[in-house]
PDB file of N, CA and C in Angstrom:
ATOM      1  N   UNK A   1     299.460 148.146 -17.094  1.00  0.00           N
ATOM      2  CA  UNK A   1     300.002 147.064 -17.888  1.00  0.00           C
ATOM      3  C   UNK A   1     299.452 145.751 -17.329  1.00  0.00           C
ATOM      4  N   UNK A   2     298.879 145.435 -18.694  1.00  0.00           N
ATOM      5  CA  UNK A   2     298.737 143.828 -18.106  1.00  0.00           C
ATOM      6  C   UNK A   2     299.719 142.629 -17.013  1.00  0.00           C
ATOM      7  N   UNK A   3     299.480 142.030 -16.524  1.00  0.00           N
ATOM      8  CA  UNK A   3     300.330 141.047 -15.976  1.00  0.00           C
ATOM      9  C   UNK A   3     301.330 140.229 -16.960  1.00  0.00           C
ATOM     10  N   UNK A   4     300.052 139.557 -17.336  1.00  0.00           N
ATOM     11  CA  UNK A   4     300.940 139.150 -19.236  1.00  0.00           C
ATOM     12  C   UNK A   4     301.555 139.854 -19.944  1.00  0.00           C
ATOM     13  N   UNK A   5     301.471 140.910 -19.865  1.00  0.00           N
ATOM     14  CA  UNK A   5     302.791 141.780 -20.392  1.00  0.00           C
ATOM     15  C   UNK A   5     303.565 142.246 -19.843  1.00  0.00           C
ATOM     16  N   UNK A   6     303.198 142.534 -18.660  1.00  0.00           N
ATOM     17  CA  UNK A   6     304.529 142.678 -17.347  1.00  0.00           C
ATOM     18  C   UNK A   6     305.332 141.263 -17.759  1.00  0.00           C
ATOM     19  N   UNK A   7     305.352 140.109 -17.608  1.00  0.00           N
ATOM     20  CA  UNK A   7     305.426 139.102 -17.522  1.00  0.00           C
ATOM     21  C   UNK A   7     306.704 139.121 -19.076  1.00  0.00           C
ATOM     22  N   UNK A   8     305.667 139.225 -20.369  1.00  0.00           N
ATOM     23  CA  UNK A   8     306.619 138.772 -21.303  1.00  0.00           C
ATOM     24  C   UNK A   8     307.771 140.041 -21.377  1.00  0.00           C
ATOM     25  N   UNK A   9     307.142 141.341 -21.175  1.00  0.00           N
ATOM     26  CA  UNK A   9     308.428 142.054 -21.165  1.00  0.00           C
ATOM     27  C   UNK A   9     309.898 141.867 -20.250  1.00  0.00           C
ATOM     28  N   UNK A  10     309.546 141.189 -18.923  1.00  0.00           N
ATOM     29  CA  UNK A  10     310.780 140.832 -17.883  1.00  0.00           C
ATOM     30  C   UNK A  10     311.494 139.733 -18.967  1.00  0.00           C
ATOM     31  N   UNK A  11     310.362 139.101 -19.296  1.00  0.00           N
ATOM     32  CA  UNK A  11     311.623 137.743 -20.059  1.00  0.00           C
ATOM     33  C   UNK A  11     312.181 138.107 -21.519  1.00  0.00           C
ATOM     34  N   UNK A  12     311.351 139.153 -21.966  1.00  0.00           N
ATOM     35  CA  UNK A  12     312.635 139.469 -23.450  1.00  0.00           C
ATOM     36  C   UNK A  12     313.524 140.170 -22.662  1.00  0.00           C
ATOM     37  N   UNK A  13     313.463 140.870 -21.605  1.00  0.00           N
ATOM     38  CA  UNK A  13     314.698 141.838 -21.423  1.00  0.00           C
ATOM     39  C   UNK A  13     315.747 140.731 -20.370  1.00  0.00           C
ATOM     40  N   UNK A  14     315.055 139.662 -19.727  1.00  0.00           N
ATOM     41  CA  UNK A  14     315.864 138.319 -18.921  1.00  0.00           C
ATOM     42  C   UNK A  14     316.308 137.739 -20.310  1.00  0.00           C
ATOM     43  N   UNK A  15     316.014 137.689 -21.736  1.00  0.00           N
ATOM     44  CA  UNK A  15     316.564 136.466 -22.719  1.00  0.00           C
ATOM     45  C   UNK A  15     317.712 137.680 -23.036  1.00  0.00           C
ATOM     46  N   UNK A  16     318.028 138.707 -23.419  1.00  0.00           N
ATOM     47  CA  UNK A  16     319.052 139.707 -24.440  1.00  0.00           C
ATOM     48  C   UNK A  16     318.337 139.892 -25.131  1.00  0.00           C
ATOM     49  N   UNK A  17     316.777 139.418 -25.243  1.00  0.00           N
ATOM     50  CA  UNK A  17     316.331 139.925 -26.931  1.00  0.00           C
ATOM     51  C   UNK A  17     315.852 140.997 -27.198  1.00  0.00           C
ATOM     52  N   UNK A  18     315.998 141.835 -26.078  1.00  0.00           N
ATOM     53  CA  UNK A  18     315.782 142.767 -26.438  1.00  0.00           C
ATOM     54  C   UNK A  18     316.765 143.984 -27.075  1.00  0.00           C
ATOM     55  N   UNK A  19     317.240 143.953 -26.457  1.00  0.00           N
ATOM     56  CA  UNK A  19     319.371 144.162 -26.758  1.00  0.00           C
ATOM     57  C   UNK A  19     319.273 144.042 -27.510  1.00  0.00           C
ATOM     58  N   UNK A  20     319.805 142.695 -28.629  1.00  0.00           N
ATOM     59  CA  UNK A  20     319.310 142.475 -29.404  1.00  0.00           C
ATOM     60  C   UNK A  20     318.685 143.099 -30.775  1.00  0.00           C
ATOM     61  N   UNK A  21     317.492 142.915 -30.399  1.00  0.00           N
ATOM     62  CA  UNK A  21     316.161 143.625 -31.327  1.00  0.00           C
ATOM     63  C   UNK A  21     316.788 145.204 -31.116  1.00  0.00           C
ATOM     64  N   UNK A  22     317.025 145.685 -30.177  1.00  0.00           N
ATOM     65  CA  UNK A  22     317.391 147.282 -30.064  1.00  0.00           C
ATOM     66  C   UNK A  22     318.980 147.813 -31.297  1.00  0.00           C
ATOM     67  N   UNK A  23     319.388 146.609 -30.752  1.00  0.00           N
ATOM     68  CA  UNK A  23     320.682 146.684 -31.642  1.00  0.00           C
ATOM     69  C   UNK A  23     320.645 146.736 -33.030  1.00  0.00           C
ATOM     70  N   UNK A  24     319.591 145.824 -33.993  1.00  0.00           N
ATOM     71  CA  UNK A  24     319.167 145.591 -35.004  1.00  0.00           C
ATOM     72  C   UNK A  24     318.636 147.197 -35.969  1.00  0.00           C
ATOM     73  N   UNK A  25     318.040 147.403 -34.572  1.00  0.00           N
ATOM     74  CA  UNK A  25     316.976 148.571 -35.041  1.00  0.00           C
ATOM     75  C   UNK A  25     317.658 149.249 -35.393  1.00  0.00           C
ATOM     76  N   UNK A  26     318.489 150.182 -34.341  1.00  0.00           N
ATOM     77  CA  UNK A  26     319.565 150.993 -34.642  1.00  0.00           C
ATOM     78  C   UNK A  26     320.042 150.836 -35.919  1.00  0.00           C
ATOM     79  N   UNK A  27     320.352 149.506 -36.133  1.00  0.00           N
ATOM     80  CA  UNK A  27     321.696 149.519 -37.405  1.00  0.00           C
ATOM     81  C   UNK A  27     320.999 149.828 -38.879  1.00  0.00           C
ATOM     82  N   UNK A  28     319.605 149.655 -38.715  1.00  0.00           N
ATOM     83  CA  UNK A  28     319.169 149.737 -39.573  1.00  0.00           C
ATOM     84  C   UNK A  28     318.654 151.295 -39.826  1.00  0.00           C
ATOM     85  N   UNK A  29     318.642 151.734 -38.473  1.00  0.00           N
ATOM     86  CA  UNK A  29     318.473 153.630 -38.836  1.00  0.00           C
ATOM     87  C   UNK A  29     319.434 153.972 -39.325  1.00  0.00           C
ATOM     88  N   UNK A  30     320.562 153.649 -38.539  1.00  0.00           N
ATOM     89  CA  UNK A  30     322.039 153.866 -39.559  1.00  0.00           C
ATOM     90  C   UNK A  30     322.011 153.649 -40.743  1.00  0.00           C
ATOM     91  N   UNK A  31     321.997 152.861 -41.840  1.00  0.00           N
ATOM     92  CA  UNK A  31     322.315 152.116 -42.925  1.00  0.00           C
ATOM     93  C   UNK A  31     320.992 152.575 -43.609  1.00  0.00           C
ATOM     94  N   UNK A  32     319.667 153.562 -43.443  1.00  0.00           N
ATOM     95  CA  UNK A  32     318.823 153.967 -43.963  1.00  0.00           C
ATOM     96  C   UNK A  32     318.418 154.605 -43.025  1.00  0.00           C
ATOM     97  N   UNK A  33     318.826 156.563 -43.216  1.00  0.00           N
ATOM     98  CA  UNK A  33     318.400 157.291 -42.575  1.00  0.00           C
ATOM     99  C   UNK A  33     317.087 157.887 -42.852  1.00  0.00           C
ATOM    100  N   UNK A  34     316.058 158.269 -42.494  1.00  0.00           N
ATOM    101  CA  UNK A  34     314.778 158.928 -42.666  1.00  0.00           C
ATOM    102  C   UNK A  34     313.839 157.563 -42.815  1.00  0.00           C
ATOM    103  N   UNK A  35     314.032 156.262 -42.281  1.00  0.00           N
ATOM    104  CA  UNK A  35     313.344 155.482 -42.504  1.00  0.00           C
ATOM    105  C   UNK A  35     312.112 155.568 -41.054  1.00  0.00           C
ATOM    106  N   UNK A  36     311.264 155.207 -41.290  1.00  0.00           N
ATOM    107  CA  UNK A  36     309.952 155.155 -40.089  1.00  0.00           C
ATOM    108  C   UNK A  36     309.692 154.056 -39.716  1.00  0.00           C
ATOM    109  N   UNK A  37     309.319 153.888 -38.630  1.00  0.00           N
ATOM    110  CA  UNK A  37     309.192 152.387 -37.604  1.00  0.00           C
ATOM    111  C   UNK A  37     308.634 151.350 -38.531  1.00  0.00           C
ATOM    112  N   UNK A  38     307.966 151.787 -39.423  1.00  0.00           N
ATOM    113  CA  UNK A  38     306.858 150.757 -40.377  1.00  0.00           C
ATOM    114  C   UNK A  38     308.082 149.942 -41.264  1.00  0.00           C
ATOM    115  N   UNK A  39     308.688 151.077 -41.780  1.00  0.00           N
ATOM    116  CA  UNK A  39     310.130 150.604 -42.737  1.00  0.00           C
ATOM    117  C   UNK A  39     310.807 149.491 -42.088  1.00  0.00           C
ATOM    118  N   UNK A  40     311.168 150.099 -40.903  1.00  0.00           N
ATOM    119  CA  UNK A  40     311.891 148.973 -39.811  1.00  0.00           C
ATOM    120  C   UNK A  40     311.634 147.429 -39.832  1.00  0.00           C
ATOM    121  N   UNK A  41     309.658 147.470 -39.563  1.00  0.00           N
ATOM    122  CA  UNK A  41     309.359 146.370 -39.432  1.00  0.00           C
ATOM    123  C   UNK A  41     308.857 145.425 -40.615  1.00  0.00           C
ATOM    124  N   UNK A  42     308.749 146.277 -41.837  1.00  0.00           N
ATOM    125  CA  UNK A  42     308.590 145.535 -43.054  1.00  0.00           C
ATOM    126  C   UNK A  42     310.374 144.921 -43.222  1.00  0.00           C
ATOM    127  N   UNK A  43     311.008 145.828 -43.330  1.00  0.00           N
ATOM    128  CA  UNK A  43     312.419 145.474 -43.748  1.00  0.00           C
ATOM    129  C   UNK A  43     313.239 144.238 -42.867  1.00  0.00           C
ATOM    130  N   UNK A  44     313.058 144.342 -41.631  1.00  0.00           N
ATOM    131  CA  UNK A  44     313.646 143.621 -40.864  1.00  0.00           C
ATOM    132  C   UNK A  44     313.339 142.291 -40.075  1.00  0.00           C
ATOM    133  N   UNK A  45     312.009 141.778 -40.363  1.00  0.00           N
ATOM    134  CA  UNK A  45     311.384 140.615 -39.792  1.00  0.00           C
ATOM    135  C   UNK A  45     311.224 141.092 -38.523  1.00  0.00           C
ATOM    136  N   UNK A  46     311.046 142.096 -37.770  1.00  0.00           N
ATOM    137  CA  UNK A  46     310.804 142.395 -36.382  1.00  0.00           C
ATOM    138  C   UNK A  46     309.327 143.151 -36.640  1.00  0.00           C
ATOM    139  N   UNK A  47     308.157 142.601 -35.844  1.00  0.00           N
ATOM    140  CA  UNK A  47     306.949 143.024 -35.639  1.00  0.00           C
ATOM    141  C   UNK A  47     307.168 144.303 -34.938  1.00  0.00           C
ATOM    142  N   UNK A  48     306.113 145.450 -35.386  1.00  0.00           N
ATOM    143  CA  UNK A  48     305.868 146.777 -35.472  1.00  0.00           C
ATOM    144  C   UNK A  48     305.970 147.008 -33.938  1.00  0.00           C
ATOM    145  N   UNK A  49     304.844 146.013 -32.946  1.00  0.00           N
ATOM    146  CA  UNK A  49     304.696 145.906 -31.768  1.00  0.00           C
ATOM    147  C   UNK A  49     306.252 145.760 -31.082  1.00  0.00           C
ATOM    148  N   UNK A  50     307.230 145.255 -31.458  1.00  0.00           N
ATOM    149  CA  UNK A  50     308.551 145.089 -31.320  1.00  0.00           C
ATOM    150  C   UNK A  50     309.612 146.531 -31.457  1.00  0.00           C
ATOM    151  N   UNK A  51     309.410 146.678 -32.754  1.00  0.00           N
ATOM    152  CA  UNK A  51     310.257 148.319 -33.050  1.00  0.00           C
ATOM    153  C   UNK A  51     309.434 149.340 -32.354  1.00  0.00           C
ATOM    154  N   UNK A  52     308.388 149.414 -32.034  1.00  0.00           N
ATOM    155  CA  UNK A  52     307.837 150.473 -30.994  1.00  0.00           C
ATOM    156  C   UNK A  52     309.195 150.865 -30.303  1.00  0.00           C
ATOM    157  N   UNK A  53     308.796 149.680 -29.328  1.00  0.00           N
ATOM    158  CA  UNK A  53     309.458 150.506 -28.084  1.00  0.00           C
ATOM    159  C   UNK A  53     310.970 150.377 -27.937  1.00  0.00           C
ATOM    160  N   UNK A  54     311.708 149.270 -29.456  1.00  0.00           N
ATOM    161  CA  UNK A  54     312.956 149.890 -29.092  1.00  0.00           C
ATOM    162  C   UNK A  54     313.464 151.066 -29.378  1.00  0.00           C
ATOM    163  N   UNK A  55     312.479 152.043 -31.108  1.00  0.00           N
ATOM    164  CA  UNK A  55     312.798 153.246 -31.054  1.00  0.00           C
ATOM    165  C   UNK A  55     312.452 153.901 -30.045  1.00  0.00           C
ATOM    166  N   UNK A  56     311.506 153.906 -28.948  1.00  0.00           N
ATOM    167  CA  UNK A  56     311.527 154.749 -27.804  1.00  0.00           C
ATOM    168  C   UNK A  56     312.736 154.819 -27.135  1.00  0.00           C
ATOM    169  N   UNK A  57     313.416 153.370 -26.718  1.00  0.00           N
ATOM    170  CA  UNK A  57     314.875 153.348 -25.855  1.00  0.00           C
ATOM    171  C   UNK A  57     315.739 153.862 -27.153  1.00  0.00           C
ATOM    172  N   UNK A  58     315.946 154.292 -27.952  1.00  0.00           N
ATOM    173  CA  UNK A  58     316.665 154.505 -29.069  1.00  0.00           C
ATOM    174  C   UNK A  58     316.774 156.326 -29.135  1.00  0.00           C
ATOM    175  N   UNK A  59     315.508 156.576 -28.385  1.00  0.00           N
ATOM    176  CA  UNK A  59     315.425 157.990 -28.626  1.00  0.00           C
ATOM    177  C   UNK A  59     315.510 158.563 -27.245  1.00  0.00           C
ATOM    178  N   UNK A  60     314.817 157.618 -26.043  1.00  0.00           N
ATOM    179  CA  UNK A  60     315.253 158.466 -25.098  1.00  0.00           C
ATOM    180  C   UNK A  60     316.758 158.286 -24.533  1.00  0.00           C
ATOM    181  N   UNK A  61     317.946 157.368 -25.363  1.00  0.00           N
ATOM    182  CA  UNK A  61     318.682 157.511 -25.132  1.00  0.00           C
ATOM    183  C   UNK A  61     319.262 158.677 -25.981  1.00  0.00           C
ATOM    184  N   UNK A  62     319.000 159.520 -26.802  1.00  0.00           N
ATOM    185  CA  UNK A  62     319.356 160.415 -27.437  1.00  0.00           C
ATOM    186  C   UNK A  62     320.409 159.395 -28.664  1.00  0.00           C
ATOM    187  N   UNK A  63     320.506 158.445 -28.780  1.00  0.00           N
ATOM    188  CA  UNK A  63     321.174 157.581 -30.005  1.00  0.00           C
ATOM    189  C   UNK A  63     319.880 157.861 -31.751  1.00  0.00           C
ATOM    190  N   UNK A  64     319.374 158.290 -31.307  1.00  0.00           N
ATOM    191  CA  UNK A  64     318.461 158.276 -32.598  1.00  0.00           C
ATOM    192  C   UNK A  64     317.459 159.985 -32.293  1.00  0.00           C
ATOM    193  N   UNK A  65     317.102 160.077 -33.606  1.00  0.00           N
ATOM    194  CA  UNK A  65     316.198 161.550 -33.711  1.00  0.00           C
ATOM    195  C   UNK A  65     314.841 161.220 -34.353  1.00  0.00           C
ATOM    196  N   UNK A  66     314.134 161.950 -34.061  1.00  0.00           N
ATOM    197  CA  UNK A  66     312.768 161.871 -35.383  1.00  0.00           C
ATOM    198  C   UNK A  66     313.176 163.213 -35.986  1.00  0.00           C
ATOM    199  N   UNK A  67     313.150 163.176 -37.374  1.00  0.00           N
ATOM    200  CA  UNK A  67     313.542 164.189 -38.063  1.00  0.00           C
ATOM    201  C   UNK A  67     312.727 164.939 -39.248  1.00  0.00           C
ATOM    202  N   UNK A  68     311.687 164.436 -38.890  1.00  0.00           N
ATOM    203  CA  UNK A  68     310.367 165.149 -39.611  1.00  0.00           C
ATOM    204  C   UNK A  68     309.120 163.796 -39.374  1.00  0.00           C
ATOM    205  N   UNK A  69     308.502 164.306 -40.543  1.00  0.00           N
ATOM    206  CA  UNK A  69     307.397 163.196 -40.778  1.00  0.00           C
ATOM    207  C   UNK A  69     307.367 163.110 -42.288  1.00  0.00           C
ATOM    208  N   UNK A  70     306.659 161.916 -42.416  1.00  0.00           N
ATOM    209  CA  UNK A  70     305.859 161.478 -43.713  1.00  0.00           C
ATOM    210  C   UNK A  70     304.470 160.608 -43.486  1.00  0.00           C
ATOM    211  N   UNK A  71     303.577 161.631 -43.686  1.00  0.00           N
ATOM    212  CA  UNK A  71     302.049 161.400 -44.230  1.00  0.00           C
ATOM    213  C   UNK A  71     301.994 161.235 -42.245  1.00  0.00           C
ATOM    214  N   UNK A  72     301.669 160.282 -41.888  1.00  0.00           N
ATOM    215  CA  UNK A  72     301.418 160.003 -40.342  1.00  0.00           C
ATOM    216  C   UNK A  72     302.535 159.424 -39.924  1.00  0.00           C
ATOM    217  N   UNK A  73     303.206 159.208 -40.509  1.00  0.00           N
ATOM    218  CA  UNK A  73     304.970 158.334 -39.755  1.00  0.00           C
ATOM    219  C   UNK A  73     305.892 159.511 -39.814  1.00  0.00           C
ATOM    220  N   UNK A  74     306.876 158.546 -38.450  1.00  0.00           N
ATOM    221  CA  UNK A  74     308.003 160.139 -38.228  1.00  0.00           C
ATOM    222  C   UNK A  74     308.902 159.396 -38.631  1.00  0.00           C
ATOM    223  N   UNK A  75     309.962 160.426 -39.600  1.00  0.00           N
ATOM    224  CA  UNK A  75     311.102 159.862 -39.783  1.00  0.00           C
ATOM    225  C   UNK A  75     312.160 159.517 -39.069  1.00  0.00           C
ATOM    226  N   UNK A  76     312.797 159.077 -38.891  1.00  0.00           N
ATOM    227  CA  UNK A  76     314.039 158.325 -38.150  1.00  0.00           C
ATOM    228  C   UNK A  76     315.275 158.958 -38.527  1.00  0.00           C
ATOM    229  N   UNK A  77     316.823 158.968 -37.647  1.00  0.00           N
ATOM    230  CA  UNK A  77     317.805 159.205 -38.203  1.00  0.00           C
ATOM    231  C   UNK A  77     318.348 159.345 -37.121  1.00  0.00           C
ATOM    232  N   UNK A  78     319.920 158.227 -36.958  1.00  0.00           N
ATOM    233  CA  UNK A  78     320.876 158.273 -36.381  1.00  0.00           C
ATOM    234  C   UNK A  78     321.592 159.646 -35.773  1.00  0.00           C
ATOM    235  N   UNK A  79     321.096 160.001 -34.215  1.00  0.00           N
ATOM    236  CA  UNK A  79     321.957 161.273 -34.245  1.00  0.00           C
ATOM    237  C   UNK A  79     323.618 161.360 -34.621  1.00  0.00           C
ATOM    238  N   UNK A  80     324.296 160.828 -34.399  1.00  0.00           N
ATOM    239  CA  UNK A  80     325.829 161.364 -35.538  1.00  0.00           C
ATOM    240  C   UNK A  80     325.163 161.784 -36.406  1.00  0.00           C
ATOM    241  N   UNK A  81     324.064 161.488 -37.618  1.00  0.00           N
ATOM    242  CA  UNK A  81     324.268 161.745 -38.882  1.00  0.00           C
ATOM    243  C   UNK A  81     323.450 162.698 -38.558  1.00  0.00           C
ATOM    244  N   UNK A  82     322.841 163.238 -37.731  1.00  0.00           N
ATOM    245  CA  UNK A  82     322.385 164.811 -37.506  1.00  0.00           C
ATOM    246  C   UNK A  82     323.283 165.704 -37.107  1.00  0.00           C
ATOM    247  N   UNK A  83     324.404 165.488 -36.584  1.00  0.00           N
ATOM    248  CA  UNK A  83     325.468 166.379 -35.933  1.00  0.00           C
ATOM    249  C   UNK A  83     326.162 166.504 -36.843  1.00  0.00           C
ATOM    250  N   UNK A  84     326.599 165.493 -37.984  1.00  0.00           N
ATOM    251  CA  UNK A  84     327.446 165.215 -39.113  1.00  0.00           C
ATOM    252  C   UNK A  84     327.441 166.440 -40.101  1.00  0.00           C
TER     253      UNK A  84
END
């Protein structure tokens, strides 16, 4: 990792924005299940480079699933609504 990105990642996660942005994401897997990171970032004003890696913390917290694919994107979906 770059320095410069060492750098800006300490300060979104020093501002909450990442929290934040993570929180967003989520709500929006919720409120549209099977949606894909692309969906996320068209729908939500958060750059693609952004929803990356909060669906990663989203999934390796086990709070979210990939639940198939479409064409080259994986679908998304709130685990409750997989257990549901």
């Amino acid at each position: 990792m770059r320095d410069t990105s060492l750098i800006a990642y300490c300060n979104t996660y020093a501002s909450g924005s990442a929290q934040h942005k993570r929180f967003k994401v989520y709500n929006y897997i919720v409120d549209h299940p099977n949606c894909t990171r692309q969906d996320i970032a068209d729908n939500t004003d958060i750059p693609i480079n952004v929803v990356t890696p909060r669906v990663k913390e989203l999934i390796d917290s086990k709070m979210i699933l990939e639940s198939g694919k479409v064409g080259n994107h994986y679908k998304l979906v709130a685990h409750m609504a997989v257990v549901a």
